[in-house]
C-alpha atoms as a PDB file:
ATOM      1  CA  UNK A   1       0.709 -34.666 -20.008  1.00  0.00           C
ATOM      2  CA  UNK A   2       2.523 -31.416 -19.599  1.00  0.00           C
ATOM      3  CA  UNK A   3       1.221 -27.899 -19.965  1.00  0.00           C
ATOM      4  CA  UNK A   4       1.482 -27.296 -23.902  1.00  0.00           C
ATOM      5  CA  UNK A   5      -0.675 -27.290 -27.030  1.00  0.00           C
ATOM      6  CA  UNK A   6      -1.526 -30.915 -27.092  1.00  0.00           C
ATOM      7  CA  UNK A   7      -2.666 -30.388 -23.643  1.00  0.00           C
ATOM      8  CA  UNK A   8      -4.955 -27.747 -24.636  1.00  0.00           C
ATOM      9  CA  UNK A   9      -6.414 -29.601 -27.797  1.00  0.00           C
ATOM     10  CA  UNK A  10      -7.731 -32.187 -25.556  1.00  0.00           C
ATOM     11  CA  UNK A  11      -9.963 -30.563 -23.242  1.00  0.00           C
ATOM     12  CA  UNK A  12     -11.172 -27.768 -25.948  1.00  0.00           C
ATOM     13  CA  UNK A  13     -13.561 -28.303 -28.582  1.00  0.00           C
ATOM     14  CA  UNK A  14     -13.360 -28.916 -32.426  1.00  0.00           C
ATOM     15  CA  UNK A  15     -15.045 -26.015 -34.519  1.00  0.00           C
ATOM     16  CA  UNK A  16     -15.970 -27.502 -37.898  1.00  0.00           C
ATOM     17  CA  UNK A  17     -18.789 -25.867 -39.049  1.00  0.00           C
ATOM     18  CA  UNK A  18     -17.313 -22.479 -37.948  1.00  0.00           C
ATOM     19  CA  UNK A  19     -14.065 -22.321 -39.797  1.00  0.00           C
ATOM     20  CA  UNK A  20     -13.514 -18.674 -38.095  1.00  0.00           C
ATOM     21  CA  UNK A  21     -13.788 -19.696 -35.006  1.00  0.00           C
ATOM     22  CA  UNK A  22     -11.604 -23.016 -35.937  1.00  0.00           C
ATOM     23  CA  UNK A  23      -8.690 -20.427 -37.368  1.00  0.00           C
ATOM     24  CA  UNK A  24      -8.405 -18.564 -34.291  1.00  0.00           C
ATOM     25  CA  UNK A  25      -8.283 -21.216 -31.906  1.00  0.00           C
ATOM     26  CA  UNK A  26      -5.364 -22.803 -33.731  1.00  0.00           C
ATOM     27  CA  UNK A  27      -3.849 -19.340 -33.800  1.00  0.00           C
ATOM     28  CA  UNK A  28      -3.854 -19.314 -30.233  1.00  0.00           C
ATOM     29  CA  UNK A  29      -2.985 -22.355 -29.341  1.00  0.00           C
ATOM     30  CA  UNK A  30       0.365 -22.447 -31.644  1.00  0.00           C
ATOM     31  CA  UNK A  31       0.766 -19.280 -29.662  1.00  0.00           C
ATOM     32  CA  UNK A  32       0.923 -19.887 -25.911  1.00  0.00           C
ATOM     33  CA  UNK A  33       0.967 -23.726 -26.402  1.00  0.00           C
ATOM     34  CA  UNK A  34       5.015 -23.617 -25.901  1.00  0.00           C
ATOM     35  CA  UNK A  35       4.888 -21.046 -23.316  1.00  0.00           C
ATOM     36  CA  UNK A  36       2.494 -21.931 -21.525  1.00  0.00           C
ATOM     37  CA  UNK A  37       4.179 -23.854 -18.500  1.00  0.00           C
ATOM     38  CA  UNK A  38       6.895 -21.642 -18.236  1.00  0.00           C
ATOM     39  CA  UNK A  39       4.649 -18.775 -18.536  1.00  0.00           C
ATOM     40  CA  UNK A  40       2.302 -20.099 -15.216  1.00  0.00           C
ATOM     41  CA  UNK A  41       5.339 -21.008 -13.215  1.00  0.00           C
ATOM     42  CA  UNK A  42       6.971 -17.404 -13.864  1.00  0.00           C
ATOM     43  CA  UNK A  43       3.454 -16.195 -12.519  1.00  0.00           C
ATOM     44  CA  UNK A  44       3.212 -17.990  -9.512  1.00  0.00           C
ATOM     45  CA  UNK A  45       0.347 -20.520 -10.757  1.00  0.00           C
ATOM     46  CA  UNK A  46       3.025 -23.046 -10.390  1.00  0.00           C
ATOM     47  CA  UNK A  47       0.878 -26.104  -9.155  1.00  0.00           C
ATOM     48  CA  UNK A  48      -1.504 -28.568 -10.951  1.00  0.00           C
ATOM     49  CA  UNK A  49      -4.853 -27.137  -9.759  1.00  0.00           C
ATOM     50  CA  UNK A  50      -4.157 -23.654  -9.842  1.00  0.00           C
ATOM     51  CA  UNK A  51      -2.620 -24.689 -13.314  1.00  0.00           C
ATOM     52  CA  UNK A  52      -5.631 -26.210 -14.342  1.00  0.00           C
ATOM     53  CA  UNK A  53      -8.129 -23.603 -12.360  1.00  0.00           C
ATOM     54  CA  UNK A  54      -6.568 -20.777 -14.704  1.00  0.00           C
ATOM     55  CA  UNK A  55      -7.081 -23.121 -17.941  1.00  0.00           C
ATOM     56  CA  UNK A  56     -10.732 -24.092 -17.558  1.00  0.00           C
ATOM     57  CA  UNK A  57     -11.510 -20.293 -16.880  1.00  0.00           C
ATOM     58  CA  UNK A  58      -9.443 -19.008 -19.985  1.00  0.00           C
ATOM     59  CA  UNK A  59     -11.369 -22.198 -21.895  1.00  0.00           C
ATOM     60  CA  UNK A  60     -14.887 -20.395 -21.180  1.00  0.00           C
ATOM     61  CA  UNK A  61     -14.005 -16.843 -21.145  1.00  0.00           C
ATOM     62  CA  UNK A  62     -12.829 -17.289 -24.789  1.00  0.00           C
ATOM     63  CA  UNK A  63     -15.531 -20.184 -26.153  1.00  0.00           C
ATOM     64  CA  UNK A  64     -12.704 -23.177 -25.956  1.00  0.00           C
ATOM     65  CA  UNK A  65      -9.655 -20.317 -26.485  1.00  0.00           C
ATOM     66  CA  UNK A  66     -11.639 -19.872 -30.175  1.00  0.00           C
ATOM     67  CA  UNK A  67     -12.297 -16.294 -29.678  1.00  0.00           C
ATOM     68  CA  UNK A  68      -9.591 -13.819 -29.275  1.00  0.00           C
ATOM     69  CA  UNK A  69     -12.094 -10.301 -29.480  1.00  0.00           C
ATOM     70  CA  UNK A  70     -15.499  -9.994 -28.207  1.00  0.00           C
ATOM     71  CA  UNK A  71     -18.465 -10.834 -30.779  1.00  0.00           C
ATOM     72  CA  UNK A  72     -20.580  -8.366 -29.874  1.00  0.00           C
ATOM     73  CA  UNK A  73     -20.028  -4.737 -30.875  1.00  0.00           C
ATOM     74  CA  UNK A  74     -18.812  -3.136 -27.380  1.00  0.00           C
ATOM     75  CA  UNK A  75     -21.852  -0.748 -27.273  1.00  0.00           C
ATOM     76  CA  UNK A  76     -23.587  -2.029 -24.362  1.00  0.00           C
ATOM     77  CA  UNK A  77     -20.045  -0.680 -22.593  1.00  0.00           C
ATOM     78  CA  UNK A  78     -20.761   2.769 -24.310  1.00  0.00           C
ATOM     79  CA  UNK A  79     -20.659   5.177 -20.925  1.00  0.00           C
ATOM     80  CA  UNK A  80     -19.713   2.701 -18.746  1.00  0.00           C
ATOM     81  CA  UNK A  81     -17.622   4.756 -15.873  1.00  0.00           C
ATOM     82  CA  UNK A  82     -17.547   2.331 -13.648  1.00  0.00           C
ATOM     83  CA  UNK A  83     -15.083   0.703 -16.857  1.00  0.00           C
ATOM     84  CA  UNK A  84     -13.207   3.814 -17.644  1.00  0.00           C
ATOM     85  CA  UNK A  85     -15.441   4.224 -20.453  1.00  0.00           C
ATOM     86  CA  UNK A  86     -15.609   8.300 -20.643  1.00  0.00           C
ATOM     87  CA  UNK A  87     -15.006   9.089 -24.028  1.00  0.00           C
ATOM     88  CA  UNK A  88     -17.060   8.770 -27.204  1.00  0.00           C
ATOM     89  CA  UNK A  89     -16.578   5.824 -28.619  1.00  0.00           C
ATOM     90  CA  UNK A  90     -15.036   3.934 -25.752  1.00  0.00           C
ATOM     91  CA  UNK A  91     -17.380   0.912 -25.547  1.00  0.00           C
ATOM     92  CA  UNK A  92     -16.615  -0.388 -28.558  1.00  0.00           C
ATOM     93  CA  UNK A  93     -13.135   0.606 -28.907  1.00  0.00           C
ATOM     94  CA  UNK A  94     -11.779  -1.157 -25.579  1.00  0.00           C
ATOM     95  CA  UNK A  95     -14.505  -3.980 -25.594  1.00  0.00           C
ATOM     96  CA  UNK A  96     -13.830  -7.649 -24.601  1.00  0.00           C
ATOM     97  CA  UNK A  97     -10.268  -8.809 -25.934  1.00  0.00           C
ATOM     98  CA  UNK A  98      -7.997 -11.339 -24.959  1.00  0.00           C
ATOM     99  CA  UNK A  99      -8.596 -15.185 -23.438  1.00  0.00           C
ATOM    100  CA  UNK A 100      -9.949 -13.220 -19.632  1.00  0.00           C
ATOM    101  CA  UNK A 101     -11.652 -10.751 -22.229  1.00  0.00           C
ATOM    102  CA  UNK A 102     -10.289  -7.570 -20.703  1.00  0.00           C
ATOM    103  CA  UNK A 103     -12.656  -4.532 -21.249  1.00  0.00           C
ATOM    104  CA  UNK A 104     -12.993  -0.988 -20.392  1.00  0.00           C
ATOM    105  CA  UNK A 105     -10.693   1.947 -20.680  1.00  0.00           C
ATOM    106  CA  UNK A 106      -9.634   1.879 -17.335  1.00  0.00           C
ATOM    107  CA  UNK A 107      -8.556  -1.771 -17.317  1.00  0.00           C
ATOM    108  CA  UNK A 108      -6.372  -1.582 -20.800  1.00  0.00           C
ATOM    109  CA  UNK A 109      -5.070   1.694 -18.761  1.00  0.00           C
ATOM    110  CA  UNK A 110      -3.664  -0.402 -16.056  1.00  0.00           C
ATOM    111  CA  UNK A 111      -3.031  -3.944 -17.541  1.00  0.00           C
ATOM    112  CA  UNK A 112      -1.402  -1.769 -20.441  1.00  0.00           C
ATOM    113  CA  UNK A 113       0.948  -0.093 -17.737  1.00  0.00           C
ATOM    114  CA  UNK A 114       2.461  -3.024 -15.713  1.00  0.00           C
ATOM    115  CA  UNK A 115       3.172  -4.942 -18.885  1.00  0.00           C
ATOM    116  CA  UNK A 116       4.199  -2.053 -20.821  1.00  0.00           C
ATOM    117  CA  UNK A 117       1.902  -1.819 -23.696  1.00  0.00           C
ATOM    118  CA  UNK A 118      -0.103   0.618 -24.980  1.00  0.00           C
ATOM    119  CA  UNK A 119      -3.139  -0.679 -25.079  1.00  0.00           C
ATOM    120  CA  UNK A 120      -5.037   2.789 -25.061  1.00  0.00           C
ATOM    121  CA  UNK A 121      -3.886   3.812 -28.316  1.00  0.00           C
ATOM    122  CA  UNK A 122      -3.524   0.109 -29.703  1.00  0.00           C
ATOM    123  CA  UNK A 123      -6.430  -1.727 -27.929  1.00  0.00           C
ATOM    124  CA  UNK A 124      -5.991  -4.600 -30.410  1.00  0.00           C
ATOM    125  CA  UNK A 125      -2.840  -5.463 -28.603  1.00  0.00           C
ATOM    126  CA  UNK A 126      -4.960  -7.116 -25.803  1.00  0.00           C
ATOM    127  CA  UNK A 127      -6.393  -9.797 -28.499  1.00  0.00           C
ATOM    128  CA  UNK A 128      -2.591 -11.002 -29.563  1.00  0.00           C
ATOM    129  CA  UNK A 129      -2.459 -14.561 -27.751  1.00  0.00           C
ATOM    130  CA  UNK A 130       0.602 -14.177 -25.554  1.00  0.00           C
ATOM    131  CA  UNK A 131      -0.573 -10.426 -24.231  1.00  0.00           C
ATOM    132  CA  UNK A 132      -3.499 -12.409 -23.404  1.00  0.00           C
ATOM    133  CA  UNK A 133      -2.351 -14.899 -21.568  1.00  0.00           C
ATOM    134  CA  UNK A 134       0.248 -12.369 -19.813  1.00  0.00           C
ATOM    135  CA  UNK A 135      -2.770  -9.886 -18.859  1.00  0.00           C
ATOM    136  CA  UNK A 136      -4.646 -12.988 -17.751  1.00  0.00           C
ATOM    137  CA  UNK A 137      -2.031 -14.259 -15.098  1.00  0.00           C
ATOM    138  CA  UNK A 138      -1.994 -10.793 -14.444  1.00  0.00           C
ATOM    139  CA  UNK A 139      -5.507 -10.603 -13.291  1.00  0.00           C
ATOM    140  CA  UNK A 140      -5.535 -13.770 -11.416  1.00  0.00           C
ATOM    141  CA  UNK A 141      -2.378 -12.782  -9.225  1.00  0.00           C
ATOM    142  CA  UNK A 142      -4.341  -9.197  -8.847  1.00  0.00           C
ATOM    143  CA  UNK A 143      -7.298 -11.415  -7.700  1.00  0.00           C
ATOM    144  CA  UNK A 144      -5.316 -13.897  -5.239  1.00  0.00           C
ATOM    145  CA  UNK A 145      -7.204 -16.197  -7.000  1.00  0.00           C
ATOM    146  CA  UNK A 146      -4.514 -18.478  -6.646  1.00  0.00           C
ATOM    147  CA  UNK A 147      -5.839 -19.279  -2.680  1.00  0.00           C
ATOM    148  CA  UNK A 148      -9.454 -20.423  -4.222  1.00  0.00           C
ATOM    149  CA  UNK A 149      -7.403 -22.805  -7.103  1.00  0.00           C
ATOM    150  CA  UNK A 150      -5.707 -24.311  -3.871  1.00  0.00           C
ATOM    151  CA  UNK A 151      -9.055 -24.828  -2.283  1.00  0.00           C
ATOM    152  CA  UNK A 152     -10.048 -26.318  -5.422  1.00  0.00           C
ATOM    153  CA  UNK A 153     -12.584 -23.918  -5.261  1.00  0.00           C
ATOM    154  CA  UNK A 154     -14.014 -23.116  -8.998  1.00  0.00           C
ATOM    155  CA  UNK A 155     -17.386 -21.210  -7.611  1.00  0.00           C
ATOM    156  CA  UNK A 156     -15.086 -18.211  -6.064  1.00  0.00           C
ATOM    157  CA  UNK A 157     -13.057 -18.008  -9.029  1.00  0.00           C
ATOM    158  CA  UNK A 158     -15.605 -18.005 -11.453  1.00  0.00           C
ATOM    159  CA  UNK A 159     -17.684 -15.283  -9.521  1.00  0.00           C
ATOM    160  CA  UNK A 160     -14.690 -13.399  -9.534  1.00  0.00           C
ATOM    161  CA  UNK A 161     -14.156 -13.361 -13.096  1.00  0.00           C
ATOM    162  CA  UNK A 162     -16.802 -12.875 -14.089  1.00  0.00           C
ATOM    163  CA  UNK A 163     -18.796 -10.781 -11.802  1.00  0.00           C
ATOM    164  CA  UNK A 164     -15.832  -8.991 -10.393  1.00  0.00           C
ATOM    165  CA  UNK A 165     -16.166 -10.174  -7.017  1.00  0.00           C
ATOM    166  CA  UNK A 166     -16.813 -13.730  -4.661  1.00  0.00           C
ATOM    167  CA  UNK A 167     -20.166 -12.529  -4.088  1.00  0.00           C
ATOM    168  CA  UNK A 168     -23.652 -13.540  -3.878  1.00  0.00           C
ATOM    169  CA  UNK A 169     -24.399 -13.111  -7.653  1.00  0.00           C
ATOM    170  CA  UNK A 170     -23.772 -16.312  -9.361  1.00  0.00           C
ATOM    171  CA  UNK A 171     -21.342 -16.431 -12.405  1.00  0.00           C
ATOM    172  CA  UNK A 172     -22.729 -17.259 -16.038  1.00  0.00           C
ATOM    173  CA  UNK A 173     -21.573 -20.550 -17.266  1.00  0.00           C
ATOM    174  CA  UNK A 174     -20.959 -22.093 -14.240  1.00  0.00           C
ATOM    175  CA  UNK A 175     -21.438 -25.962 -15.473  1.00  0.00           C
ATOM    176  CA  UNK A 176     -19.330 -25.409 -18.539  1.00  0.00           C
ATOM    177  CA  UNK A 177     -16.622 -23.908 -16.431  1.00  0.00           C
ATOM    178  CA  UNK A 178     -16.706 -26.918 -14.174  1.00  0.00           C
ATOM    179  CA  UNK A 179     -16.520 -29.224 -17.300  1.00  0.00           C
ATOM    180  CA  UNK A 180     -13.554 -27.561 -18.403  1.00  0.00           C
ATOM    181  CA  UNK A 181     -12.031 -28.114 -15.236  1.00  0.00           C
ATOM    182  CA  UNK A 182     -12.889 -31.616 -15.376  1.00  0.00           C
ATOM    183  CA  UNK A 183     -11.141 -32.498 -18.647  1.00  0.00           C
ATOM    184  CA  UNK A 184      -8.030 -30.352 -17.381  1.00  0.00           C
ATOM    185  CA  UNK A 185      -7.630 -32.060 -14.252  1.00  0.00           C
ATOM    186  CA  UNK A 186      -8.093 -35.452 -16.311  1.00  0.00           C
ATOM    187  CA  UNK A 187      -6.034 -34.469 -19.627  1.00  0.00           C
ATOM    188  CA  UNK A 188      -3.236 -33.654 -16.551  1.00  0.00           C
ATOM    189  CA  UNK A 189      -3.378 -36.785 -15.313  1.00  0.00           C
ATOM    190  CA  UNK A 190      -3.209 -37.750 -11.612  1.00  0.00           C
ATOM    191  CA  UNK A 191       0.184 -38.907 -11.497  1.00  0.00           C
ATOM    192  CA  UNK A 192       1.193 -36.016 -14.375  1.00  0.00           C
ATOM    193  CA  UNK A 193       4.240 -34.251 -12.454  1.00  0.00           C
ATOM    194  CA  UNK A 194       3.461 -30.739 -11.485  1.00  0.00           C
ATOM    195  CA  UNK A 195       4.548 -27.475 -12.998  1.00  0.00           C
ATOM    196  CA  UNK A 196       8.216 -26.947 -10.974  1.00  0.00           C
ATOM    197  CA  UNK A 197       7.608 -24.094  -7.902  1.00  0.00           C
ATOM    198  CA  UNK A 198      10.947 -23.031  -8.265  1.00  0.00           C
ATOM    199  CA  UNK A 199      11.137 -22.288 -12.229  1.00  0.00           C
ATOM    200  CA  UNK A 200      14.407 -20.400 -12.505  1.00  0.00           C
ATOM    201  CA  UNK A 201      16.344 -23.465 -12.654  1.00  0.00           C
ATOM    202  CA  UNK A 202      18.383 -24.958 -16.093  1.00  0.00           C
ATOM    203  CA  UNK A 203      15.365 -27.842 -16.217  1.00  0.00           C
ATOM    204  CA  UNK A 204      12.806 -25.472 -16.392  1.00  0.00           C
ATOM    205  CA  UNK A 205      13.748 -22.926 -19.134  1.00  0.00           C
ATOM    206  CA  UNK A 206      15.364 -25.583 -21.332  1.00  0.00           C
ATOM    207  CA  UNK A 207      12.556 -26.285 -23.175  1.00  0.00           C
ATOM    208  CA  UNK A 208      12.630 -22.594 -24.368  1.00  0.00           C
ATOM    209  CA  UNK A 209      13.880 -21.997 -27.852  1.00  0.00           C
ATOM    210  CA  UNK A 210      17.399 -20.626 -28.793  1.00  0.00           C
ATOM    211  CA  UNK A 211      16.999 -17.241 -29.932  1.00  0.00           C
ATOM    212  CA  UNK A 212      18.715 -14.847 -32.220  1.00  0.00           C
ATOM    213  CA  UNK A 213      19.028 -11.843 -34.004  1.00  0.00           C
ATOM    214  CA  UNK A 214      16.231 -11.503 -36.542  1.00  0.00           C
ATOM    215  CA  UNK A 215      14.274 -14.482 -34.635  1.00  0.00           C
ATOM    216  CA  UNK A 216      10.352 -13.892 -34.177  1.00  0.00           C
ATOM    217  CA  UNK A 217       7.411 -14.860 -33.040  1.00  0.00           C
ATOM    218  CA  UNK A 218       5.756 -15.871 -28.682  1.00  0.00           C
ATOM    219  CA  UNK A 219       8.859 -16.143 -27.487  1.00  0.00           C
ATOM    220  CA  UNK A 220      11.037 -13.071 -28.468  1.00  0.00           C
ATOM    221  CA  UNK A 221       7.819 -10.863 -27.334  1.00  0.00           C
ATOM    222  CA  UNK A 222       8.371 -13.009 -24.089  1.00  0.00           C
ATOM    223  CA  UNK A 223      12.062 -12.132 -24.060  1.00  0.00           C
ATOM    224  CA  UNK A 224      11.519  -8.255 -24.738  1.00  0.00           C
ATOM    225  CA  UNK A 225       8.994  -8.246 -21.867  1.00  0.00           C
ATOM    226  CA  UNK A 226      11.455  -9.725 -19.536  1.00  0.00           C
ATOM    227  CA  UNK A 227      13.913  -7.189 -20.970  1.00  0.00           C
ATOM    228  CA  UNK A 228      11.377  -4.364 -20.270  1.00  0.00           C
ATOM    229  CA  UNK A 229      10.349  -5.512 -17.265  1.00  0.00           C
ATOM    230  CA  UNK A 230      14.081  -5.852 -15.784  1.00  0.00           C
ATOM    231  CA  UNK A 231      14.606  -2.156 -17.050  1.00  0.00           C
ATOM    232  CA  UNK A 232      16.138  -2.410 -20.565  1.00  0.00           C
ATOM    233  CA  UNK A 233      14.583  -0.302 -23.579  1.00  0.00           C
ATOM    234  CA  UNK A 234      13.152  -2.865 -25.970  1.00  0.00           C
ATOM    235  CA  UNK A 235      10.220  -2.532 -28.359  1.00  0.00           C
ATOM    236  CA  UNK A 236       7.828  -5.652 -27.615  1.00  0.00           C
ATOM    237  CA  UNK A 237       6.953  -6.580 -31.059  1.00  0.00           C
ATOM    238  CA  UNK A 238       7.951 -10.115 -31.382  1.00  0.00           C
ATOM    239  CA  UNK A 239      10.675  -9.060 -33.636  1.00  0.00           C
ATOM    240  CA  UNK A 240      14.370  -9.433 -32.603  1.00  0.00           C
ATOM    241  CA  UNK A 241      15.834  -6.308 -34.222  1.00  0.00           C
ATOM    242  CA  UNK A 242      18.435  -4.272 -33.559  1.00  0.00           C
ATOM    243  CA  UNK A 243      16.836  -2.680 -31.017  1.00  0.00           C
ATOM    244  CA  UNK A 244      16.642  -5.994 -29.002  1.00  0.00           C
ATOM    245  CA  UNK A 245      20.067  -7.201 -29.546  1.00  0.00           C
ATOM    246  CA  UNK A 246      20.938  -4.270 -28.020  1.00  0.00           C
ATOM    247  CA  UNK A 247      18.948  -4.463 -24.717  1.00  0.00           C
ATOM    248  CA  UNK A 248      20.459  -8.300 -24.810  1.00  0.00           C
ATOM    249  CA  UNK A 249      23.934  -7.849 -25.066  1.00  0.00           C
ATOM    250  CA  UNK A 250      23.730  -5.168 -22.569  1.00  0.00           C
ATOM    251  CA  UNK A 251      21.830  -7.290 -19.823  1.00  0.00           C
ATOM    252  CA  UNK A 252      24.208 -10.320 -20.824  1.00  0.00           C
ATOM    253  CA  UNK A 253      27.271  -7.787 -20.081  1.00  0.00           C
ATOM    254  CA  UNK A 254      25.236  -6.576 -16.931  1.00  0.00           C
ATOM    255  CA  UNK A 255      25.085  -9.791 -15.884  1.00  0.00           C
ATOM    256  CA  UNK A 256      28.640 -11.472 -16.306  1.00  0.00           C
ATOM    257  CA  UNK A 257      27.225 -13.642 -19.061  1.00  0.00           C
ATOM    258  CA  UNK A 258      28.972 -14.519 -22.850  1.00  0.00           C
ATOM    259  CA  UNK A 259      28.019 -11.340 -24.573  1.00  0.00           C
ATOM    260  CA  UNK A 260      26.906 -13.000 -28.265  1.00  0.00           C
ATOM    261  CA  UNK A 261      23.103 -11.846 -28.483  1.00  0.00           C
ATOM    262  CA  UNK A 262      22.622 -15.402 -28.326  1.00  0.00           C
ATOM    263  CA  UNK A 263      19.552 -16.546 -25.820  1.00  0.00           C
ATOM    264  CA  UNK A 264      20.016 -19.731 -24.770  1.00  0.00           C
ATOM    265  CA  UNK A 265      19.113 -21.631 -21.557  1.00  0.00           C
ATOM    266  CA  UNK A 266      22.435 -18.967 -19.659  1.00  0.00           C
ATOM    267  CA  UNK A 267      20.534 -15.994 -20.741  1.00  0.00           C
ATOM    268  CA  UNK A 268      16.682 -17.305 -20.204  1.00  0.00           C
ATOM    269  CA  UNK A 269      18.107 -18.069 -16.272  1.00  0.00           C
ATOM    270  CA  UNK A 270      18.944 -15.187 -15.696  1.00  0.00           C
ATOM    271  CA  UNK A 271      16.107 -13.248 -16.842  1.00  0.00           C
ATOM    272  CA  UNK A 272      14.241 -15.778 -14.549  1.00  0.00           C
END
């Protein structure tokens, strides 16, 4: 089974008492669903266990990928240097968010730098499903928690997420993140073919859609963040505006490509 929304219905859990929590799973699965292998090979968790490591942890952290913000109210961070959390008001406003549930000023401060969002002044940013999943691969490669998914080694990288280090503390939830694991490494399949190591090839970004001017949704905030991140001025809203075709037919003249504004499997290879 490849690494996509059907994947991730089978290992998480129907909510059908609890239509809220029902809605917001959906919402995030439709969401990363078709990135979601081509996001983990761009981030280096290009294998089937560190593949399936990353998605058991994200399936706990976020009660089956059902909960995109924190329930609680964020006061128990209120004051909370060791977060960040120096300013009035703090604990609640940069509380758990996201399927890693990021929290504290100081972490929005930093995950909101290297992916080029401001998530100090727009902390709800960190809930939208593909930030998520972008801050979360960002956390595991800050981690190295690829070298415990290798080990198959789900104790280490469940004390590190959720006590902050491999430790002597043991993590909450420890059996549930196991059984998560399980039902990834089974919905996967032993024979499933592994997520490519070497993504940038035509086979690999295929599967992404064709975009154009006045396209949105997942993938055009993927394709302004690739933009951004390879130096272009882009707004990362999901919407392809003028703003965007700009930055793209400037990168597709930068690099010797059909200048149309049209992203297509050319255009997604060479942003890698």
């Amino acid at each position: 089974m490849p690494l996509d929304a059907d994947f991730l219905r089978a290992i998480t859990p129907r909510y059908v008492s609890r239509k809220d929590l029902g809605e917001t799973q959906c919402k995030i699965i439709a969401a990363i669903g078709p990135i979601l292998q081509m996001t983990l090979n761009d981030q280096g968790l290009n294998t089937d266990l560190r593949a399936v490591h990353f998605i058991a942890q994200a399936c706990h952290e976020a009660m089956g990928l059902a909960l995109s913000e924190e329930q609680a109210s964020g006061d128990a961070y209120e004051n909370r240097t060791d977060l960040g959390n120096t300013h009035p008001g703090d604990g609640r406003r940069y509380k758990g968010r996201g399927i890693f549930q990021l929290t504290g000023r100081a972490n929005y401060k930093a995950y909101g730098d290297k992916l080029r969002l401001d998530l100090i002044t727009h902390p709800e940013l960190a809930a939208d499903p593909v930030n998520s999943l972008l801050i979360a691969c960002e956390f595991w490669n800050r981690n190295n928690l690829n070298k415990y998914a290798d080990a198959d080694d789900v104790l280490a990288i469940s004390k590190i997420i959720n006590t902050g280090h491999n430790g002597t503390t043991m993590p909450n939830g420890l059996q549930e993140r196991k059984d998560y694991l399980a039902k990834a490494k089974a919905a996967l399949g032993k024979n499933s073919p592994a997520p490519s190591a070497t993504p940038k090839t035509a086979a690999s970004v295929a599967g992404m859609p064709v975009l154009r001017p006045k396209s949105k949704g997942p993938s055009v905030t993927i394709l302004q963040q690739k933009l951004a991140a390879a130096g272009y001025a882009v707004d990362i809203d999901g919407d392809y505006g003028p703003n965007t075709e700009k930055a793209v037919r400037q990168f597709q003249r930068d690099r010797g490509l059909e200048v149309d504004a049209i992203v297509g499997v050319g255009t997604w290879q060479a942003l890698g």
